[in-house]
PDB file of N, CA and C in Angstrom:
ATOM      1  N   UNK A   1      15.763 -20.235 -20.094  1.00  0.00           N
ATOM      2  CA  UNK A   1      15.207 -20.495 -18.784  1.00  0.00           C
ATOM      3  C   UNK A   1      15.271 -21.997 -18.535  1.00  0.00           C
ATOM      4  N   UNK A   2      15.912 -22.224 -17.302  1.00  0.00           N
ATOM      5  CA  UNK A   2      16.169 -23.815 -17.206  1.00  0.00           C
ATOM      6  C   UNK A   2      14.803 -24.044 -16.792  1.00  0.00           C
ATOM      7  N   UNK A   3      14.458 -25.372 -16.883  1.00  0.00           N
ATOM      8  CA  UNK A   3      13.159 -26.642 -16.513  1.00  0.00           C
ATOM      9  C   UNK A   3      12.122 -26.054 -17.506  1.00  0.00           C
ATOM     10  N   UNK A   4      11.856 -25.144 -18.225  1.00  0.00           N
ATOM     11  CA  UNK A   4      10.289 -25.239 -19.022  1.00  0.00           C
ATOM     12  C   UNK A   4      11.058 -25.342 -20.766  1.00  0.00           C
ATOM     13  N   UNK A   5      10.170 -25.576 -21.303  1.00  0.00           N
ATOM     14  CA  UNK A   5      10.153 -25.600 -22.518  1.00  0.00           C
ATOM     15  C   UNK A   5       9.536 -24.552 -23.106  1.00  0.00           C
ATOM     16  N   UNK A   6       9.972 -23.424 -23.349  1.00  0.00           N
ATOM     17  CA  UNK A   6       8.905 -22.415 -23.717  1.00  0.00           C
ATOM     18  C   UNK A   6       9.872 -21.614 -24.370  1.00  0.00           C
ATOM     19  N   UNK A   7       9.510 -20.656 -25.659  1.00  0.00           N
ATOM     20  CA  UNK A   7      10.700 -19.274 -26.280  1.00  0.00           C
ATOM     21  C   UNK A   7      10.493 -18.796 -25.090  1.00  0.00           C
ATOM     22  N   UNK A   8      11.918 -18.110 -25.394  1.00  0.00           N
ATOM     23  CA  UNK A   8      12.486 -16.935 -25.122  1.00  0.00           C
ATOM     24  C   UNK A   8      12.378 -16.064 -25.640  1.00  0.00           C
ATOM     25  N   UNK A   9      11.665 -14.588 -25.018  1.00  0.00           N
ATOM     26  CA  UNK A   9      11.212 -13.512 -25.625  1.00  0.00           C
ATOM     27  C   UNK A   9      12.567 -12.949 -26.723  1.00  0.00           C
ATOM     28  N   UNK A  10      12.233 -12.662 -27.992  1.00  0.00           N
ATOM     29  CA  UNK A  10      13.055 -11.482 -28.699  1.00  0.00           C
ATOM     30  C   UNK A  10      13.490 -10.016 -28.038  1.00  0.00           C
ATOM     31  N   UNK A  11      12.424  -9.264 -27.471  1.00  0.00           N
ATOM     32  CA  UNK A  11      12.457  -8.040 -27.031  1.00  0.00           C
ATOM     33  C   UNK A  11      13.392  -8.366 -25.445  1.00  0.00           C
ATOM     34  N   UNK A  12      14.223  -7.471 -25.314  1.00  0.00           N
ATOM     35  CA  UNK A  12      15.318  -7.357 -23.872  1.00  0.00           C
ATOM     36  C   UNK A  12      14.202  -6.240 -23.041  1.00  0.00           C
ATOM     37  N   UNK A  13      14.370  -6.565 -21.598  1.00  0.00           N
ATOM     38  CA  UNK A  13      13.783  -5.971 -20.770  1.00  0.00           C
ATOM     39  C   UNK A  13      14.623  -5.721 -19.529  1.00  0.00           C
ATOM     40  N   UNK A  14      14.332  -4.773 -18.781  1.00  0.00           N
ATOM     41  CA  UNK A  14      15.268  -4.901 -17.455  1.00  0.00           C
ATOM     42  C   UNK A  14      14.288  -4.919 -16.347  1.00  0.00           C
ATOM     43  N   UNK A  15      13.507  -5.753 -16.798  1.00  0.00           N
ATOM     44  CA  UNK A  15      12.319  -5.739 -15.261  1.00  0.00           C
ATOM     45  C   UNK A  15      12.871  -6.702 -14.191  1.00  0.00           C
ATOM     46  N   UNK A  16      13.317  -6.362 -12.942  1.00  0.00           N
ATOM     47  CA  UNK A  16      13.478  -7.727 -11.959  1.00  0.00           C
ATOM     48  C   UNK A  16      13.005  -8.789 -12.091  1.00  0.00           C
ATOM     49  N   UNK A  17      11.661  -8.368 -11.963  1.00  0.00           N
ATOM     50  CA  UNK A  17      10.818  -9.898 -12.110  1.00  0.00           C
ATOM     51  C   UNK A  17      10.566 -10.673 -13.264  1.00  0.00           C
ATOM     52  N   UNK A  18      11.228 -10.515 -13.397  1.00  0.00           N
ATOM     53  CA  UNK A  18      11.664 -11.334 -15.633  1.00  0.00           C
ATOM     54  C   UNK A  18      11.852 -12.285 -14.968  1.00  0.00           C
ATOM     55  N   UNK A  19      11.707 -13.377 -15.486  1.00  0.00           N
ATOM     56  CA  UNK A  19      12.022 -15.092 -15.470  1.00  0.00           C
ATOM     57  C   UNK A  19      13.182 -14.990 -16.153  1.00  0.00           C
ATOM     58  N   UNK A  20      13.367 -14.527 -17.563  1.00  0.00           N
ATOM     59  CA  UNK A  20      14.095 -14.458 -18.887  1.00  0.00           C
ATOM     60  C   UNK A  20      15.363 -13.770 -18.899  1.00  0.00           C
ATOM     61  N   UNK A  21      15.093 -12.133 -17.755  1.00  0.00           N
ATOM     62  CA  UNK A  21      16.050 -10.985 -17.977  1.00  0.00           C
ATOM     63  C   UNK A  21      16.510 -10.698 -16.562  1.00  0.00           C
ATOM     64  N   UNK A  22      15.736 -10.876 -15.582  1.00  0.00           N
ATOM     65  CA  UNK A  22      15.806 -10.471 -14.510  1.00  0.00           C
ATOM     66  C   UNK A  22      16.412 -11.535 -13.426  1.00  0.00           C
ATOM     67  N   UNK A  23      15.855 -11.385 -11.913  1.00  0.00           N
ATOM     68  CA  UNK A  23      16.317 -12.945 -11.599  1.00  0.00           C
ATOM     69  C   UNK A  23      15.485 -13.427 -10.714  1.00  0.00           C
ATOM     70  N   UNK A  24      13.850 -13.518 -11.003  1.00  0.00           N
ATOM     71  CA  UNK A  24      13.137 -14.537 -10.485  1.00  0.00           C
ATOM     72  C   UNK A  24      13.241 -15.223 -11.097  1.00  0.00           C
ATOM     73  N   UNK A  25      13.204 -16.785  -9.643  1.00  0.00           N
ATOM     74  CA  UNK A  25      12.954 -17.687 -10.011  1.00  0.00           C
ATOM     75  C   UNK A  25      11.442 -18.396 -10.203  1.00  0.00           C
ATOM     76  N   UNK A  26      11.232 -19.527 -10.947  1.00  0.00           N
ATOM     77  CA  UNK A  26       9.688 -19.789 -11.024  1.00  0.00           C
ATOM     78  C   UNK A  26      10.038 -21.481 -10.579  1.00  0.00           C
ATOM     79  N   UNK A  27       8.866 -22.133  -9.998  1.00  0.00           N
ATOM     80  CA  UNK A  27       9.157 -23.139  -9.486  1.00  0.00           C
ATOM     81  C   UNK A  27       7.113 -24.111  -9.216  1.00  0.00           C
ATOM     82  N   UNK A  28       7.164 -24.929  -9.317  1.00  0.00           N
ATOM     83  CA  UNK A  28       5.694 -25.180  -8.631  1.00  0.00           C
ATOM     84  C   UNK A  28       4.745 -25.296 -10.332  1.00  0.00           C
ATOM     85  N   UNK A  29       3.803 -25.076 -10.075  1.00  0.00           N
ATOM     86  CA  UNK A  29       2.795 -25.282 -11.130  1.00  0.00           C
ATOM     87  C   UNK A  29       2.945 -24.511 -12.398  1.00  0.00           C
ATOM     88  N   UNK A  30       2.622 -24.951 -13.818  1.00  0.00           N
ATOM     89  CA  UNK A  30       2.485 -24.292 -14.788  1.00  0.00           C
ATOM     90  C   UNK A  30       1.154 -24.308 -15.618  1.00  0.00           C
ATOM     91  N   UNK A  31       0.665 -23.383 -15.233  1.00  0.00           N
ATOM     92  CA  UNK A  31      -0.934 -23.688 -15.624  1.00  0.00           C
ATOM     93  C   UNK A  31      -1.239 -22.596 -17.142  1.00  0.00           C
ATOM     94  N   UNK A  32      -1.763 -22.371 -17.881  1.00  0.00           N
ATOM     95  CA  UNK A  32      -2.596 -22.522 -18.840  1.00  0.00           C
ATOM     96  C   UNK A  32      -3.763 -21.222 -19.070  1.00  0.00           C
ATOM     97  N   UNK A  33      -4.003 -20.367 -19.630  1.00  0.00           N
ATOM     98  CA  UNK A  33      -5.515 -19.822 -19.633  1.00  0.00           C
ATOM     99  C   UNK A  33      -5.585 -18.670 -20.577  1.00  0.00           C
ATOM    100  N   UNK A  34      -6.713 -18.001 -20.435  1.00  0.00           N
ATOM    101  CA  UNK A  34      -7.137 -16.716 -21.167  1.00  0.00           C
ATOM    102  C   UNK A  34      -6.979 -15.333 -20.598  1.00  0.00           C
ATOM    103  N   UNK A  35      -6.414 -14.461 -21.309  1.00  0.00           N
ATOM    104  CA  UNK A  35      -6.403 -13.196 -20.901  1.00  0.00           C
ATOM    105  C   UNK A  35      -7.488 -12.444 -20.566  1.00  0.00           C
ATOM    106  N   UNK A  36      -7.866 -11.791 -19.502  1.00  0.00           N
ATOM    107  CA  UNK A  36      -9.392 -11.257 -19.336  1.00  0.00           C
ATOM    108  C   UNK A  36      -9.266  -9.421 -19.497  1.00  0.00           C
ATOM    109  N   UNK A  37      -8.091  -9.110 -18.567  1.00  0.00           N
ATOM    110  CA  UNK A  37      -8.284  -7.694 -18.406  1.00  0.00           C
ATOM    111  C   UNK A  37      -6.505  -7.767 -18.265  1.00  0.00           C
ATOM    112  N   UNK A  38      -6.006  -6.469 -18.840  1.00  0.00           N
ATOM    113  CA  UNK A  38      -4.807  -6.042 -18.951  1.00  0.00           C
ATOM    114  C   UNK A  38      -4.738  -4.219 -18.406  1.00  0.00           C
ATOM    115  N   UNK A  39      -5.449  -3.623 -17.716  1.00  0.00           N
ATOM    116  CA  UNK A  39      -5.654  -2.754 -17.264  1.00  0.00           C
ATOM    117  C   UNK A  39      -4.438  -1.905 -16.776  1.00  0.00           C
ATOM    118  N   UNK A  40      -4.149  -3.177 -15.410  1.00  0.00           N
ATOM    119  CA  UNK A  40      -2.861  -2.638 -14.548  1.00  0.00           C
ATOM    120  C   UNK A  40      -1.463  -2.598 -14.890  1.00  0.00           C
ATOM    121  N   UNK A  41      -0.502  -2.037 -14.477  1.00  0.00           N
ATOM    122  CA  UNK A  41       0.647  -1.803 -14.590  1.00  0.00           C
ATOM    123  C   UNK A  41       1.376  -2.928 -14.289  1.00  0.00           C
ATOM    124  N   UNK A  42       2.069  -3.505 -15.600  1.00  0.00           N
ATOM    125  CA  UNK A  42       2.367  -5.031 -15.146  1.00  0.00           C
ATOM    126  C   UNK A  42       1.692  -6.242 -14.675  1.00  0.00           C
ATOM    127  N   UNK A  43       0.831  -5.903 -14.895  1.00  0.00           N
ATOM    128  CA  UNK A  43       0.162  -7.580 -14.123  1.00  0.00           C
ATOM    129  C   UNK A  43      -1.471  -7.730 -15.206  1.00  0.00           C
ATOM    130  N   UNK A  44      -1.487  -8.705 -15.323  1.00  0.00           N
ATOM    131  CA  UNK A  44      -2.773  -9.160 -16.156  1.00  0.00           C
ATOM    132  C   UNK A  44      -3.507  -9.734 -15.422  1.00  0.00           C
ATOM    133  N   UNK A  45      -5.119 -10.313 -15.827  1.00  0.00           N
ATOM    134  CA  UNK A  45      -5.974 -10.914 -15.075  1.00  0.00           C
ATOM    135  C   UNK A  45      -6.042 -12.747 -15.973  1.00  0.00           C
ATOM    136  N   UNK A  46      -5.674 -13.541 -15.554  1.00  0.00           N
ATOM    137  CA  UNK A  46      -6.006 -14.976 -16.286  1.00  0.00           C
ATOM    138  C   UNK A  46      -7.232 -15.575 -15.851  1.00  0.00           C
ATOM    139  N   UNK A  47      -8.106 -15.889 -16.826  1.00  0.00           N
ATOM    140  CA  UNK A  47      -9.239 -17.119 -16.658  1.00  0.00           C
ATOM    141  C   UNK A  47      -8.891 -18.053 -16.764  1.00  0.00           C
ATOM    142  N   UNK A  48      -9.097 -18.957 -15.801  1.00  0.00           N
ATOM    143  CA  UNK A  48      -8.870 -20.869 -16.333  1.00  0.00           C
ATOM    144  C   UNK A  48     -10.496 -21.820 -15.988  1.00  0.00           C
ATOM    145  N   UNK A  49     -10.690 -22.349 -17.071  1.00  0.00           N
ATOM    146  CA  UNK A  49     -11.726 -23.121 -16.837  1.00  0.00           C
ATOM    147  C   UNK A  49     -11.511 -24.324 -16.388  1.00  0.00           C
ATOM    148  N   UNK A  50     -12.505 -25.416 -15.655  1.00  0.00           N
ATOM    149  CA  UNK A  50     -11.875 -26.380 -15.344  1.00  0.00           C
ATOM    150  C   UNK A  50     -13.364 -27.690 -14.891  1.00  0.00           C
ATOM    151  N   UNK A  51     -13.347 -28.449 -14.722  1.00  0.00           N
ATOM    152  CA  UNK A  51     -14.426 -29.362 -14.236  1.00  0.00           C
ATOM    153  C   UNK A  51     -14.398 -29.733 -13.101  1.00  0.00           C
ATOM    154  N   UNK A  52     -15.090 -30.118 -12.228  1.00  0.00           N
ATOM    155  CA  UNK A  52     -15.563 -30.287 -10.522  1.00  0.00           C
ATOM    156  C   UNK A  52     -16.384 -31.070 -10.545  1.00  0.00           C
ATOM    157  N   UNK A  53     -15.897 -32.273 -10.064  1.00  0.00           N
ATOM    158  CA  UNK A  53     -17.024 -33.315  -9.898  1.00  0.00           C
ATOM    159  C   UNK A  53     -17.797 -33.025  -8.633  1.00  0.00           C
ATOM    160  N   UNK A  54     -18.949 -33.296  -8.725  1.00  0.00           N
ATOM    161  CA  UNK A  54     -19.802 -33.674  -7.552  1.00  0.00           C
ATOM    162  C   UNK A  54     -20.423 -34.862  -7.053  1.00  0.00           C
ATOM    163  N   UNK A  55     -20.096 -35.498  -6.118  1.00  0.00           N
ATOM    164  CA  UNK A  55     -20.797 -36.535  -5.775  1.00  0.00           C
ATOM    165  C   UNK A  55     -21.358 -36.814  -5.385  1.00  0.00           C
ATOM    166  N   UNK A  56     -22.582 -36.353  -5.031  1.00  0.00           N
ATOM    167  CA  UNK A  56     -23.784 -36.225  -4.490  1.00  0.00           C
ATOM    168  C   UNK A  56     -24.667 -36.629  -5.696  1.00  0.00           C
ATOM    169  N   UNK A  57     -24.745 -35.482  -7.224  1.00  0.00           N
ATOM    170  CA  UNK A  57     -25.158 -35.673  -8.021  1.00  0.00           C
ATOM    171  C   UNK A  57     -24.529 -36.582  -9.444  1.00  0.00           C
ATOM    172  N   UNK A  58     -23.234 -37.294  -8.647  1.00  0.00           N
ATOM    173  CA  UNK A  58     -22.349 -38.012  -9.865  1.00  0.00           C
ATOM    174  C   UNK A  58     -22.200 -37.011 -11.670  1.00  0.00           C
ATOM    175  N   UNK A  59     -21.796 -35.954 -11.315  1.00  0.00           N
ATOM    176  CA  UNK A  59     -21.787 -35.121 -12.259  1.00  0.00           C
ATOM    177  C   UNK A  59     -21.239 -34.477 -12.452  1.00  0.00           C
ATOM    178  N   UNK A  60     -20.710 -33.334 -13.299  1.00  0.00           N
ATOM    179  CA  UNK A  60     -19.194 -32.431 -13.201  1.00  0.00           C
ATOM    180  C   UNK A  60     -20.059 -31.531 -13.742  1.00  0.00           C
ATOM    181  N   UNK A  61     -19.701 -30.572 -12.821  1.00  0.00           N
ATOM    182  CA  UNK A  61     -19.997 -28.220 -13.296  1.00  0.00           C
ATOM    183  C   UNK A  61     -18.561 -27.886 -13.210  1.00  0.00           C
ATOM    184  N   UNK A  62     -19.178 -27.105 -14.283  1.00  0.00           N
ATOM    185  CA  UNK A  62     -18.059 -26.132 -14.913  1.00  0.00           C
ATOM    186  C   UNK A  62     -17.872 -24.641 -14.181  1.00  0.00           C
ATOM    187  N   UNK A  63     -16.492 -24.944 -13.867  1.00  0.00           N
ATOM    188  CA  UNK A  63     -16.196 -23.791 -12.826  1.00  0.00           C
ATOM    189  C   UNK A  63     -14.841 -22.877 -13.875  1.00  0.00           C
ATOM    190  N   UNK A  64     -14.553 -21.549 -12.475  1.00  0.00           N
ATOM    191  CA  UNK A  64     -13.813 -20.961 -13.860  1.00  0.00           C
ATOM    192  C   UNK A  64     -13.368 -20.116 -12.540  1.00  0.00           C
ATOM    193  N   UNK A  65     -11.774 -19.866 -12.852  1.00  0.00           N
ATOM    194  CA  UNK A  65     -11.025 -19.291 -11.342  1.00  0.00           C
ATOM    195  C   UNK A  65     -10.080 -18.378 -12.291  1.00  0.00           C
ATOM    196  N   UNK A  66      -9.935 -17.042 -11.747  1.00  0.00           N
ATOM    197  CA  UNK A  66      -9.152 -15.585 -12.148  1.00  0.00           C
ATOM    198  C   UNK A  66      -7.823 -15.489 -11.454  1.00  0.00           C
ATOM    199  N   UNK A  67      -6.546 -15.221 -11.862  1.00  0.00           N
ATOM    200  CA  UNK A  67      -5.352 -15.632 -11.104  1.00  0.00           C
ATOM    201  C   UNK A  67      -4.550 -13.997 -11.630  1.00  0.00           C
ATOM    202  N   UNK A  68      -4.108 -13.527 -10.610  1.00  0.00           N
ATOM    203  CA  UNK A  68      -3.399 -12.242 -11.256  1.00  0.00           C
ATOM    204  C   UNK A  68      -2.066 -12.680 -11.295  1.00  0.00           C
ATOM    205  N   UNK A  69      -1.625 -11.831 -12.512  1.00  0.00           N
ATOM    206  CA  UNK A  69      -0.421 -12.679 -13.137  1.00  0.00           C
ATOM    207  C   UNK A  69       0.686 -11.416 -13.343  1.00  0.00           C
ATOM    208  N   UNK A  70       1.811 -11.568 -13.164  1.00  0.00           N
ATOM    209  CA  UNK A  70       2.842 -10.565 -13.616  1.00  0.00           C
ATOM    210  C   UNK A  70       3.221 -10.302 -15.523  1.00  0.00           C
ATOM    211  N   UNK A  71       2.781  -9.711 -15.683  1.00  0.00           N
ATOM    212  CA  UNK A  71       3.298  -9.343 -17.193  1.00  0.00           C
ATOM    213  C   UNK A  71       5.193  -8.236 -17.191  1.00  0.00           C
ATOM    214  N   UNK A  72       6.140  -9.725 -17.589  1.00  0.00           N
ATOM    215  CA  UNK A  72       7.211  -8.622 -17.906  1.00  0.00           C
ATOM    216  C   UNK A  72       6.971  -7.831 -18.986  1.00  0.00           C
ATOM    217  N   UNK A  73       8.110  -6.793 -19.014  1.00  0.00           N
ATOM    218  CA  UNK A  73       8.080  -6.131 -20.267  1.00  0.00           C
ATOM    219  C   UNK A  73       8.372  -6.198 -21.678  1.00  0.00           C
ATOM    220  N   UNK A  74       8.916  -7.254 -21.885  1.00  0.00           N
ATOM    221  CA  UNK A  74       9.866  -7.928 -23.266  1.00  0.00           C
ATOM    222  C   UNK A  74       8.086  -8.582 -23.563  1.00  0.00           C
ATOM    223  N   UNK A  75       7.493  -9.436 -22.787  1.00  0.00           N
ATOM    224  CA  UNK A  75       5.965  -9.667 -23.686  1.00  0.00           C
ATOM    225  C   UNK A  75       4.969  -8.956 -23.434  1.00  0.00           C
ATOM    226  N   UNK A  76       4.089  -8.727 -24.784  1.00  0.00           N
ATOM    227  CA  UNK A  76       3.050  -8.223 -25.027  1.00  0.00           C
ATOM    228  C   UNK A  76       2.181  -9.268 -25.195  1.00  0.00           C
ATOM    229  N   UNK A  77       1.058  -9.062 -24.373  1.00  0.00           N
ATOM    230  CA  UNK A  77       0.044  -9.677 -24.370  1.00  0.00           C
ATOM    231  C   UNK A  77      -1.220  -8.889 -24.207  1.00  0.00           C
ATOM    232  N   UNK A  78      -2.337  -9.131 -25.091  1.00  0.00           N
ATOM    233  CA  UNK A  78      -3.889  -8.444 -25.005  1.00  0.00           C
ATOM    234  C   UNK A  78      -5.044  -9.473 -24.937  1.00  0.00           C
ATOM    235  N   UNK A  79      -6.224  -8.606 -24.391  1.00  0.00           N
ATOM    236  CA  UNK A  79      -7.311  -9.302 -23.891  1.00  0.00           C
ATOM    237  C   UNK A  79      -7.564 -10.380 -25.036  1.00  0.00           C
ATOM    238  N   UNK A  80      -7.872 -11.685 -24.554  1.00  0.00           N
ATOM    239  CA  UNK A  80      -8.337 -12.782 -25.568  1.00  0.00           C
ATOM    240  C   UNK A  80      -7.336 -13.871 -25.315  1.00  0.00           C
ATOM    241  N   UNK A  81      -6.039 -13.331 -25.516  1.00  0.00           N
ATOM    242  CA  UNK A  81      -4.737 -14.163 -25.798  1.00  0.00           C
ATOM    243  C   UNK A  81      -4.817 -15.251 -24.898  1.00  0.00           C
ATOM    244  N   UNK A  82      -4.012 -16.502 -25.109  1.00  0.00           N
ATOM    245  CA  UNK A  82      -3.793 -17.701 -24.452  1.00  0.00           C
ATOM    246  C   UNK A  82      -2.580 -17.500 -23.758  1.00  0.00           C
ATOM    247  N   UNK A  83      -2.381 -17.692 -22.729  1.00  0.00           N
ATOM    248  CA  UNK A  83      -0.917 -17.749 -21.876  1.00  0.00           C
ATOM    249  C   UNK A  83      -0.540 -19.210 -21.192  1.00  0.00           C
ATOM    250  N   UNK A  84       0.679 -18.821 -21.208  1.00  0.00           N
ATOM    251  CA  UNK A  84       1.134 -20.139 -20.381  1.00  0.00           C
ATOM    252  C   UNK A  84       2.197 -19.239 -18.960  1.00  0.00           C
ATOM    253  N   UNK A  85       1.351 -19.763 -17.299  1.00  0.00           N
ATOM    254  CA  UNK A  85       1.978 -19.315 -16.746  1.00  0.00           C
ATOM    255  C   UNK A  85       2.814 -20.004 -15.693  1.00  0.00           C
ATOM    256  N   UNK A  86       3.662 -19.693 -14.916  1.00  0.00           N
ATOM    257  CA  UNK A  86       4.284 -20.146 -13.793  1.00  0.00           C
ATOM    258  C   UNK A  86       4.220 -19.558 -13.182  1.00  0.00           C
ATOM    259  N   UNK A  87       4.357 -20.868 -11.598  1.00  0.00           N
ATOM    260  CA  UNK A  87       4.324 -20.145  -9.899  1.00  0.00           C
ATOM    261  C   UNK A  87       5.521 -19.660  -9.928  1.00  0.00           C
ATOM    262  N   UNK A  88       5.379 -18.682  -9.456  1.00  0.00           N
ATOM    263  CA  UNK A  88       6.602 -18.250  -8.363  1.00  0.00           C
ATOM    264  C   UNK A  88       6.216 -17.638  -7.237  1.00  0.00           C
ATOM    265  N   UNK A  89       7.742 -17.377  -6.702  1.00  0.00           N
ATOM    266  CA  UNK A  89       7.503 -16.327  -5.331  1.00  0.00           C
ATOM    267  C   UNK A  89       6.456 -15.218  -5.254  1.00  0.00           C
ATOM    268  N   UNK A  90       5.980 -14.891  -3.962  1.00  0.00           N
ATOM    269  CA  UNK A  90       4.574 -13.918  -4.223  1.00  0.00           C
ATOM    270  C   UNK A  90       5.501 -12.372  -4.170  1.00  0.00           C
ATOM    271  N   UNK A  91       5.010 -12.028  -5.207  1.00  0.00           N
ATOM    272  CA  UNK A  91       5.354 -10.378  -5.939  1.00  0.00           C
ATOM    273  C   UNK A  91       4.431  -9.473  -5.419  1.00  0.00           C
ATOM    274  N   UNK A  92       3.050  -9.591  -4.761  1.00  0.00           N
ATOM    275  CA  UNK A  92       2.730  -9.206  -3.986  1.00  0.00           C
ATOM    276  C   UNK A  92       1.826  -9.817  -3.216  1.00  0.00           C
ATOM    277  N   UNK A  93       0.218  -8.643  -2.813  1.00  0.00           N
ATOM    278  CA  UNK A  93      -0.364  -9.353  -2.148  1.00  0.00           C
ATOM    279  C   UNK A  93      -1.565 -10.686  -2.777  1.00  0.00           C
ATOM    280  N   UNK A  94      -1.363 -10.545  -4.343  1.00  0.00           N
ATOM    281  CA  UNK A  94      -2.757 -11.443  -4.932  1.00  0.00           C
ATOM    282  C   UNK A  94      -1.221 -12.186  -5.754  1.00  0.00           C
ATOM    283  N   UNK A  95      -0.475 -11.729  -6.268  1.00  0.00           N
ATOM    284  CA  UNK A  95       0.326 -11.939  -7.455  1.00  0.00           C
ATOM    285  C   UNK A  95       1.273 -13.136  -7.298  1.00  0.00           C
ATOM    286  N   UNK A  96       1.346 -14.259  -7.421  1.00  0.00           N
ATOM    287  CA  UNK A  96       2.110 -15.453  -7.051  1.00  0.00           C
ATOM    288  C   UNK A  96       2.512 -16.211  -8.232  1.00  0.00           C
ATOM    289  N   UNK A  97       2.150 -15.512  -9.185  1.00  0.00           N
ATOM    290  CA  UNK A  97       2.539 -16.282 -11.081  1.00  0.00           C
ATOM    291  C   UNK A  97       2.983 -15.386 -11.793  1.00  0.00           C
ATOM    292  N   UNK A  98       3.947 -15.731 -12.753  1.00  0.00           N
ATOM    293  CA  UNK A  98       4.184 -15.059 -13.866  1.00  0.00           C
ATOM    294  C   UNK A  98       4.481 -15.382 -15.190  1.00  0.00           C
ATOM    295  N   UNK A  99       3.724 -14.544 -16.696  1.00  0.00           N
ATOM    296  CA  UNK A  99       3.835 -15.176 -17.456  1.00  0.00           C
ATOM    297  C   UNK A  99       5.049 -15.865 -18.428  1.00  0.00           C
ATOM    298  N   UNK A 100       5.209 -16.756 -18.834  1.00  0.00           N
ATOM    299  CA  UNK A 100       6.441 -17.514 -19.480  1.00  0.00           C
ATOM    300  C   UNK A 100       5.817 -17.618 -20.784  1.00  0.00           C
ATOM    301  N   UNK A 101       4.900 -17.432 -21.597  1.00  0.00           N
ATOM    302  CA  UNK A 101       5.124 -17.753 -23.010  1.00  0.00           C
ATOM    303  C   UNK A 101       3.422 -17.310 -23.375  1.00  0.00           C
ATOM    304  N   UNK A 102       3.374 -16.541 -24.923  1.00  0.00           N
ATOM    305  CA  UNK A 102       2.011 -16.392 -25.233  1.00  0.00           C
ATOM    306  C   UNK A 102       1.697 -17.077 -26.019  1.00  0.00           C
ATOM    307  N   UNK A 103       0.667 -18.031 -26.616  1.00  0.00           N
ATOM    308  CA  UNK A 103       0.315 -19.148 -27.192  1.00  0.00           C
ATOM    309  C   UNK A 103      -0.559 -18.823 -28.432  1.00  0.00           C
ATOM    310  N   UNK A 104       0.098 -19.351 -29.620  1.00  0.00           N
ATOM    311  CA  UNK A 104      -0.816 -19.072 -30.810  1.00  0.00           C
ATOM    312  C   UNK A 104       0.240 -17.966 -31.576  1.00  0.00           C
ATOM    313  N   UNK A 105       1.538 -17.787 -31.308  1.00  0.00           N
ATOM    314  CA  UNK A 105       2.245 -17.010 -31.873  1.00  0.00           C
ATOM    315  C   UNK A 105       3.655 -17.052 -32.675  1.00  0.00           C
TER     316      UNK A 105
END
């Protein structure tokens, strides 16, 4: 996959929306997080934590935002796991990322 630095899955898949196998492209942000729920068909739920300053009270709260993510089929990923994901084109109506690499493996 040109521009990231990340493996390339072992397992072959024929899902369209593969970054790896298929032919979306990914472009825009590569963000980072935890697996929450793997429920749906292809798509996972990501947590990312993050800090928010306030200036009113010169202080930072800890906030925490859920991003639904495309899971191809060549990776396996389960609740807990660390991901690394990319923007892409919107796959549907919540779904605008997909994952590129599982972390810790």
């Amino acid at each position: 996959m040109v521009g990231l630095n990340v493996q390339e899955p072992e397992k072959e898949c024929n899902d369209p929306n593969c970054p790896f196998h298929g032919d979306l492209p990914v472009r825009g942000q590569v963000l980072e997080g935890t697996v929450t729920t793997n429920k749906a068909e292809r798509t996972v739920t990501v947590e990312r934590s993050y800090y928010k300053f306030i200036r009113k009270y010169e202080r930072y709260e800890k906030r925490k935002s859920r991003i639904n993510v495309h899971k191809p089929d060549c990776i396996d990923v389960n609740v807990g796991d660390e991901v690394k994901i990319a923007e892409c084109r919107p796959l549907s109506k919540t779904k605008h990322f997909v994952i590129v690499e599982v972390k810790g493996e």
